[in-house]
C-alpha atoms as a PDB file:
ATOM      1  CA  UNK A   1     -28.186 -17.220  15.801  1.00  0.00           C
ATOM      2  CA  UNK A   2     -25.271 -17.900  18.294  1.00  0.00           C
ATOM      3  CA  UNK A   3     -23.174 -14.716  20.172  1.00  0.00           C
ATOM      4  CA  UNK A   4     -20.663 -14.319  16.921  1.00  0.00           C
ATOM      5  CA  UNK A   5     -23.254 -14.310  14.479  1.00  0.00           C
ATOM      6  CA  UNK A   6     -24.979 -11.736  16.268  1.00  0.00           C
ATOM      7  CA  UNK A   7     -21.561  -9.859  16.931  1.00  0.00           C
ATOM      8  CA  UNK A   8     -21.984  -9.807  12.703  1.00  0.00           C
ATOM      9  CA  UNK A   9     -25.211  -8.650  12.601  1.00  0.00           C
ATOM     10  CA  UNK A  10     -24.641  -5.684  15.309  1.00  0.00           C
ATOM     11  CA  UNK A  11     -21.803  -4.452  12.843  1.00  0.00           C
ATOM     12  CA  UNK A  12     -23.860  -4.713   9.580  1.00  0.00           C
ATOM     13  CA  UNK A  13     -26.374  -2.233  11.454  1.00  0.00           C
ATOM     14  CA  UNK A  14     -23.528  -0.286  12.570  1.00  0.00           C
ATOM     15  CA  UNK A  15     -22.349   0.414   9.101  1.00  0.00           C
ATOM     16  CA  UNK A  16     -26.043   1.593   8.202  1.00  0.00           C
ATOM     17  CA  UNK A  17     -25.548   4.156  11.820  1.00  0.00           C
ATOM     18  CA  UNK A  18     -22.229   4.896  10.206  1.00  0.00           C
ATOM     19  CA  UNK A  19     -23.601   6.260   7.042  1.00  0.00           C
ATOM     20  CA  UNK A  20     -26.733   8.105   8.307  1.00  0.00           C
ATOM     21  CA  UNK A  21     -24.072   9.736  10.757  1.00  0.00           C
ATOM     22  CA  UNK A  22     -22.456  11.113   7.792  1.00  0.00           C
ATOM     23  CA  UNK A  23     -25.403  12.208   6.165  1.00  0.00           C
ATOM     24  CA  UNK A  24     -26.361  14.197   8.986  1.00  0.00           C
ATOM     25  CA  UNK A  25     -23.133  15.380   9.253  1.00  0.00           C
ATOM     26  CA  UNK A  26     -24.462  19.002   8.436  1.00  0.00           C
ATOM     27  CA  UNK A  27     -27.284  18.885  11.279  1.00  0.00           C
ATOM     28  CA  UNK A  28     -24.913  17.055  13.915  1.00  0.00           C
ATOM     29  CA  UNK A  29     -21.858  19.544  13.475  1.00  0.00           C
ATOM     30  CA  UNK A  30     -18.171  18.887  13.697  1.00  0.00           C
ATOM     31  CA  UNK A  31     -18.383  16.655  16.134  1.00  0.00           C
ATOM     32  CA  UNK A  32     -19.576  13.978  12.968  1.00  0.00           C
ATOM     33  CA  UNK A  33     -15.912  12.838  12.530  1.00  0.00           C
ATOM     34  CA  UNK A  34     -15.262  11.931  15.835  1.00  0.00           C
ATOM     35  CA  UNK A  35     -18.525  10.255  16.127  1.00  0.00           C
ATOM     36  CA  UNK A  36     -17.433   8.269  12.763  1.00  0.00           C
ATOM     37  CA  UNK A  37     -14.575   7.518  14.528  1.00  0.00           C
ATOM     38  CA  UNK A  38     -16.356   5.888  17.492  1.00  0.00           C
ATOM     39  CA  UNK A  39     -18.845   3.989  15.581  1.00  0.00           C
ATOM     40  CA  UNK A  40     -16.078   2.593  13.441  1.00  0.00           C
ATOM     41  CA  UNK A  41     -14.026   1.551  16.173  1.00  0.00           C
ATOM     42  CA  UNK A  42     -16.270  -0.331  18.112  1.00  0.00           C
ATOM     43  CA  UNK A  43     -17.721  -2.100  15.097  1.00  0.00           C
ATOM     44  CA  UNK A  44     -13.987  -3.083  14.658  1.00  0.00           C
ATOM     45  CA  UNK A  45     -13.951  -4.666  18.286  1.00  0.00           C
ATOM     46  CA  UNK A  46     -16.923  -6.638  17.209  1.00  0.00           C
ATOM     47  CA  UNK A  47     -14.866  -8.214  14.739  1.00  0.00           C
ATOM     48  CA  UNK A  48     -12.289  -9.215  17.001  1.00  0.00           C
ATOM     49  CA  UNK A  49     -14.589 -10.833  19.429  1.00  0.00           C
ATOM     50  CA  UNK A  50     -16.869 -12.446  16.972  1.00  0.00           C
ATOM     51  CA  UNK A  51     -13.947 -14.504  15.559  1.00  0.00           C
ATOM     52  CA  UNK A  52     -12.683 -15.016  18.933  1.00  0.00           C
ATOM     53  CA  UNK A  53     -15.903 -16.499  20.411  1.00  0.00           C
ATOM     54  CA  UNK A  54     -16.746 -18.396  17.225  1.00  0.00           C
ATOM     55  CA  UNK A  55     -12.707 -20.027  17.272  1.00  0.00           C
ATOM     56  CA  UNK A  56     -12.691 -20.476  21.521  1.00  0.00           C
ATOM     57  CA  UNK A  57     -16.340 -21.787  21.372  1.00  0.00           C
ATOM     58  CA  UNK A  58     -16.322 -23.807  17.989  1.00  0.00           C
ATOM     59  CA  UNK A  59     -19.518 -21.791  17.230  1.00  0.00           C
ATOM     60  CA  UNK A  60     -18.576 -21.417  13.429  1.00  0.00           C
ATOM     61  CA  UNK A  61     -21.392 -22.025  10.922  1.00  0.00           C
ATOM     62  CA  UNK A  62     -21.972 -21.364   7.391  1.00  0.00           C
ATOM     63  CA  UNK A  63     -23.689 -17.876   7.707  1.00  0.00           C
ATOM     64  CA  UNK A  64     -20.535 -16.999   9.681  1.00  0.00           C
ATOM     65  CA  UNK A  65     -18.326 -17.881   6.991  1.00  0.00           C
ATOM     66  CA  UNK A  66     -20.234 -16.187   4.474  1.00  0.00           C
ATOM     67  CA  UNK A  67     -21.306 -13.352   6.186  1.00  0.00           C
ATOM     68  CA  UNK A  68     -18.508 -12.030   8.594  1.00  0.00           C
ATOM     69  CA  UNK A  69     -15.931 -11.435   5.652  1.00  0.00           C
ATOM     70  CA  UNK A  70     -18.931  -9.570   3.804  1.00  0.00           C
ATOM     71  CA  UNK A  71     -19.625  -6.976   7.090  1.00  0.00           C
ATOM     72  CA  UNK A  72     -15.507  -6.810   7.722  1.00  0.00           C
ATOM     73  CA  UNK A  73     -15.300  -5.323   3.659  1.00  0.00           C
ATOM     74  CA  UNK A  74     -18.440  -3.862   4.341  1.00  0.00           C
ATOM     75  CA  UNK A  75     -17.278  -1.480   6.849  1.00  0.00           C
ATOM     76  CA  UNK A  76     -13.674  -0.710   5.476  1.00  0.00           C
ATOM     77  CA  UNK A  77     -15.580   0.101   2.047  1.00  0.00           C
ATOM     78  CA  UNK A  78     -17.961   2.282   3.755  1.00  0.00           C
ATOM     79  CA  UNK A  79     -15.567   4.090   5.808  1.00  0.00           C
ATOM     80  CA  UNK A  80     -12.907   4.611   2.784  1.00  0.00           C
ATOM     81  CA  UNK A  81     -15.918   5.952   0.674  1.00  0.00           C
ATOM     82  CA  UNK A  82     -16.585   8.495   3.620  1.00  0.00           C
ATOM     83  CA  UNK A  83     -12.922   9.461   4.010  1.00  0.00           C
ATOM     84  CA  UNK A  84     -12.915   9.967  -0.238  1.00  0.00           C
ATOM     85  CA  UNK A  85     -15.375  12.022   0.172  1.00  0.00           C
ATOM     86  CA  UNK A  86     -14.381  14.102   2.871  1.00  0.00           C
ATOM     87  CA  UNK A  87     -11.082  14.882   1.314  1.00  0.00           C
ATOM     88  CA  UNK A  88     -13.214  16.009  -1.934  1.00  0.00           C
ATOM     89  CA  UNK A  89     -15.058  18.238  -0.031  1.00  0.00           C
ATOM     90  CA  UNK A  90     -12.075  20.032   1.356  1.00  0.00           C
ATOM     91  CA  UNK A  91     -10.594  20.785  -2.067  1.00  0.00           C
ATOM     92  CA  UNK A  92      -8.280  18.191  -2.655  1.00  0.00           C
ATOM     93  CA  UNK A  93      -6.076  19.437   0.160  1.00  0.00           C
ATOM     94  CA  UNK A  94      -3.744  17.391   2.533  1.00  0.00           C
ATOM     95  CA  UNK A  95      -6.388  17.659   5.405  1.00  0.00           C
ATOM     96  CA  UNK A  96      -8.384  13.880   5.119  1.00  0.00           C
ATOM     97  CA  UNK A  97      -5.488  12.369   2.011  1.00  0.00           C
ATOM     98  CA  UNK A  98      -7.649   9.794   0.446  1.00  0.00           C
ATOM     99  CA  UNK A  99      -7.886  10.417  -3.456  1.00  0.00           C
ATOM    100  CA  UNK A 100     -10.466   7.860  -5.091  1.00  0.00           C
ATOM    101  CA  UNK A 101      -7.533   5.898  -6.331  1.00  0.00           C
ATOM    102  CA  UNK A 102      -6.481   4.550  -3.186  1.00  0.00           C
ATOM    103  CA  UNK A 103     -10.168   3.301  -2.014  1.00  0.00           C
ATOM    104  CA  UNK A 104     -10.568   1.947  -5.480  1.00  0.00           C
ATOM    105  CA  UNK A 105      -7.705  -0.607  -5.482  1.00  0.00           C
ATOM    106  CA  UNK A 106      -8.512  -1.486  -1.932  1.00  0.00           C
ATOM    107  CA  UNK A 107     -12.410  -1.961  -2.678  1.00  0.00           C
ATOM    108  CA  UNK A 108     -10.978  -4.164  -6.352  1.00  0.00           C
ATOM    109  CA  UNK A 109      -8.959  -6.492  -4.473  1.00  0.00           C
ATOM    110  CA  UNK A 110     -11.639  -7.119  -1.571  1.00  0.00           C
ATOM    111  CA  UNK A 111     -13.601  -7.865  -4.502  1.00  0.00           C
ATOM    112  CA  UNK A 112     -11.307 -10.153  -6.130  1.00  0.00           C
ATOM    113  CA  UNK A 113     -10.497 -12.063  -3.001  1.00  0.00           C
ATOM    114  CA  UNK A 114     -14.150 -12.354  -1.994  1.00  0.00           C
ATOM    115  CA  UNK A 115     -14.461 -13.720  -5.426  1.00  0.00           C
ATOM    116  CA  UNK A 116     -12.399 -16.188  -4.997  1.00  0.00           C
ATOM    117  CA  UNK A 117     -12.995 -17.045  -1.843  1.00  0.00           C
ATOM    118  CA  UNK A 118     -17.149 -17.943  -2.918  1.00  0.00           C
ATOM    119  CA  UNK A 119     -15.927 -19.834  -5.732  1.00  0.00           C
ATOM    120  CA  UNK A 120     -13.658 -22.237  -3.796  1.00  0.00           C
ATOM    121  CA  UNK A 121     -16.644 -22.218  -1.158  1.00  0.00           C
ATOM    122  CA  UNK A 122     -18.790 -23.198  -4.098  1.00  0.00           C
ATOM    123  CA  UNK A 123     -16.388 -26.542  -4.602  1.00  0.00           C
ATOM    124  CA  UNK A 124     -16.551 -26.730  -0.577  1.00  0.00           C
ATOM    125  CA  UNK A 125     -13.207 -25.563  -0.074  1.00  0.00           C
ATOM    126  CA  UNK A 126     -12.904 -22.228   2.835  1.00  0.00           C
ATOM    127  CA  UNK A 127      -9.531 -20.132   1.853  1.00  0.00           C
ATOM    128  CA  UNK A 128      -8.394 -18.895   4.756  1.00  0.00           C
ATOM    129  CA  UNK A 129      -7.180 -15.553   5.146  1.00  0.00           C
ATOM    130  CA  UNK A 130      -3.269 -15.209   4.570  1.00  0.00           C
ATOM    131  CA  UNK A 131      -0.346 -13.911   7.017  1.00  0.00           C
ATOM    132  CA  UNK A 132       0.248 -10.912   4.485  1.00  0.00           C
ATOM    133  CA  UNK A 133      -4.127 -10.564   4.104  1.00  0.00           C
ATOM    134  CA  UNK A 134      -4.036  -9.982   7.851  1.00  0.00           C
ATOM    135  CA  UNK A 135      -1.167  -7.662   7.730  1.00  0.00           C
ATOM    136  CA  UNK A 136      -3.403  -5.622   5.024  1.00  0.00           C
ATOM    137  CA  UNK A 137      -6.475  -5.987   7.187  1.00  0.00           C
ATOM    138  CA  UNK A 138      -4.726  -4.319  10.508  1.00  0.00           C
ATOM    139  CA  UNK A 139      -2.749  -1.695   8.480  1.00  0.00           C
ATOM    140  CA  UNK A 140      -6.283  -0.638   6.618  1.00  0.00           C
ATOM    141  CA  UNK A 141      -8.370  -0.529  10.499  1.00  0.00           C
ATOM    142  CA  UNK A 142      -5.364   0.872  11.711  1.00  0.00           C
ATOM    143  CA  UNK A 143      -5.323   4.230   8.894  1.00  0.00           C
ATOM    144  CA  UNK A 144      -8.944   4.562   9.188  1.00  0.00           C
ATOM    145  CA  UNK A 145      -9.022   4.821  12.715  1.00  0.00           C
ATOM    146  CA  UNK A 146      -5.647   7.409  12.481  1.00  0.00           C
ATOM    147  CA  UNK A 147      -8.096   9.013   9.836  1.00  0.00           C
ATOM    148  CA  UNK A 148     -11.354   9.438  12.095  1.00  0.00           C
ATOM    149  CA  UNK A 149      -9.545  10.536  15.172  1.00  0.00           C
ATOM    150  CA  UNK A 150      -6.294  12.269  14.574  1.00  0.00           C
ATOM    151  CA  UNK A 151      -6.518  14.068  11.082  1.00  0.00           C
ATOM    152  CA  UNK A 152      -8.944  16.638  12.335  1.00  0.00           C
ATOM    153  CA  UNK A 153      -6.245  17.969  14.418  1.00  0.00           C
ATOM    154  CA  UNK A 154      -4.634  19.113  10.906  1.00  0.00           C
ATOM    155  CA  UNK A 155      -0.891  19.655  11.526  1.00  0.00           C
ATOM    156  CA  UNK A 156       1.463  18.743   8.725  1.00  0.00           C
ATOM    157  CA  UNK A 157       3.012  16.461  10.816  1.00  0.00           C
ATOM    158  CA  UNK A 158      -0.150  14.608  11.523  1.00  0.00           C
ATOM    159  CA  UNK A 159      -0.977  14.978   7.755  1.00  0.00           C
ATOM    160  CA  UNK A 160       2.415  13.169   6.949  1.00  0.00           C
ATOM    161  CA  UNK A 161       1.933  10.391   8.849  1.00  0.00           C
ATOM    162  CA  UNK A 162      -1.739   9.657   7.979  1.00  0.00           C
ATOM    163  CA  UNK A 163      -0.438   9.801   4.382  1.00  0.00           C
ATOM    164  CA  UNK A 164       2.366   7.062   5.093  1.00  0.00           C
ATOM    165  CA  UNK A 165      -0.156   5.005   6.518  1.00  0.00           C
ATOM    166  CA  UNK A 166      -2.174   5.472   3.244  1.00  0.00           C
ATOM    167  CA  UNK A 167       0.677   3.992   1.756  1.00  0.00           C
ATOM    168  CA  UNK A 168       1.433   1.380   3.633  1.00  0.00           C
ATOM    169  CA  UNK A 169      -2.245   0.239   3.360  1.00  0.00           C
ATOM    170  CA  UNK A 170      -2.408   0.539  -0.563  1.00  0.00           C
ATOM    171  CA  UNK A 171       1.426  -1.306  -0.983  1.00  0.00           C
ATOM    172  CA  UNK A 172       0.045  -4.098   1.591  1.00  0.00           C
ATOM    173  CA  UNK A 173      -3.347  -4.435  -0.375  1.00  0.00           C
ATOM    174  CA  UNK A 174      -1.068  -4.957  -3.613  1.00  0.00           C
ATOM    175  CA  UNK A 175       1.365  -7.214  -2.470  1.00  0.00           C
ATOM    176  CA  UNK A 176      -1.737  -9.300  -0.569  1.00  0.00           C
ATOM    177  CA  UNK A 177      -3.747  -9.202  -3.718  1.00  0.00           C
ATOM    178  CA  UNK A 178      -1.302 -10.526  -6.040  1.00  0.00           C
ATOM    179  CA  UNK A 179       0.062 -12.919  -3.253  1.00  0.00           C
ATOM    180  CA  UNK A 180      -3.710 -14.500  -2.936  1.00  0.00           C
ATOM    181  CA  UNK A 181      -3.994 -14.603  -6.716  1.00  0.00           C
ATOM    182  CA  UNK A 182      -1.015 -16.565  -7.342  1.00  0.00           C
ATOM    183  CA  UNK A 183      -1.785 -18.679  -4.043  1.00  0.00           C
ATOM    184  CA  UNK A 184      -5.389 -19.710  -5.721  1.00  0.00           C
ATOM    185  CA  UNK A 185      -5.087 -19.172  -9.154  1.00  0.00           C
ATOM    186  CA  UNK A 186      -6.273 -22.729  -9.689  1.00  0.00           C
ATOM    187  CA  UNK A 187      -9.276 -22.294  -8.454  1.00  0.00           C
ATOM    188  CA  UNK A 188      -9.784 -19.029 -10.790  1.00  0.00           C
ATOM    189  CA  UNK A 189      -8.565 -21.407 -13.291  1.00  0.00           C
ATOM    190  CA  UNK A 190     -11.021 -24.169 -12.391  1.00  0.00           C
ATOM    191  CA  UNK A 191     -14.059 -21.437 -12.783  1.00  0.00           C
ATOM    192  CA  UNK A 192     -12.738 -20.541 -15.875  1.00  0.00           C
END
């Protein structure tokens, strides 16, 4: 169990803080969001550094592989499920934009890469993330953490821009998806 692989392991338990935050959201007050916010962000950082220290350090391993994607899509799931249902709660309004639509094709095409990605691990192959996957990845980080800390604020302006970034997520999770698809469709064709 080297530093990244712990780095992983802090941010799987971070997603379980993450969600028991929200559940207590009622007993912890308004402040939840913010604390949501935190917790996301820092499990973010451990991200960063775990790939950093496993690349600088050659410290990757199999379990690293594996498991780091899995607590990255993890997260993003969990917090996107969160945000979904925080806009639900508020009556559909423009407050906390995130209809179930949007998390949905984000949450199908981590699924469909991850998919892919442990069948070509299967034939001992590791697909590495793309240019335009890493593009999605930063965009996606970069709405939730716009979501957690900024949206409460609840100006029209700030409203607007939170739902741009929603879009810019969603068209970058399409145009990723379908890019990795073509890029590997052999190996989908191979499992076949």
């Amino acid at each position: 169990m080297n530093l990244p692989n712990k780095l992983t392991m802090s941010r799987m338990a971070m997603i379980i803080l993450f969600m028991i935050v929200y559940f207590l959201k009622s007993v912890i007050g308004s402040s939840y969001i913010y604390i949501l916010g935190v917790i996301f962000l820092i499990a973010s950082i451990t991200d960063f550094f775990d790939g950093y220290f496993a690349r600088k350090y050659k410290l990757i391993t199999t379990f690293g592989k594996f498991v780091d994607p899995l607590a990255d899509k993890l997260l993003v799931i969990s917090a996107l499920f969160v945000l979904s249902d925080i806009y639900a709660v508020n009556g559909f309004s423009l407050s906390y934009w995130m209809p179930f639509w949007v998390v949905l094709i984000i949450v199908f095409r981590e699924l469909l890469v991850t998919s892919i990605r442990l069948v070509a691990l299967g034939d001992g192959k590791v697909v590495a993330a793309s240019h335009l996957g890493k593009y999605k990845t930063f965009a996606t980080m970069t709405m939730i953490t716009y979501y957690f800390f900024l949206m409460p604020i609840d100006t029209l302006s700030i409203q607007y821009i939170g739902i741009g970034l929603v879009v810019i997520s969603v068209l970058l999770t399409l145009i990723s998806g379908i890019d990795y698809f073509i890029k590997n469709k052999s190996i989908i064709v191979k499992s076949i």
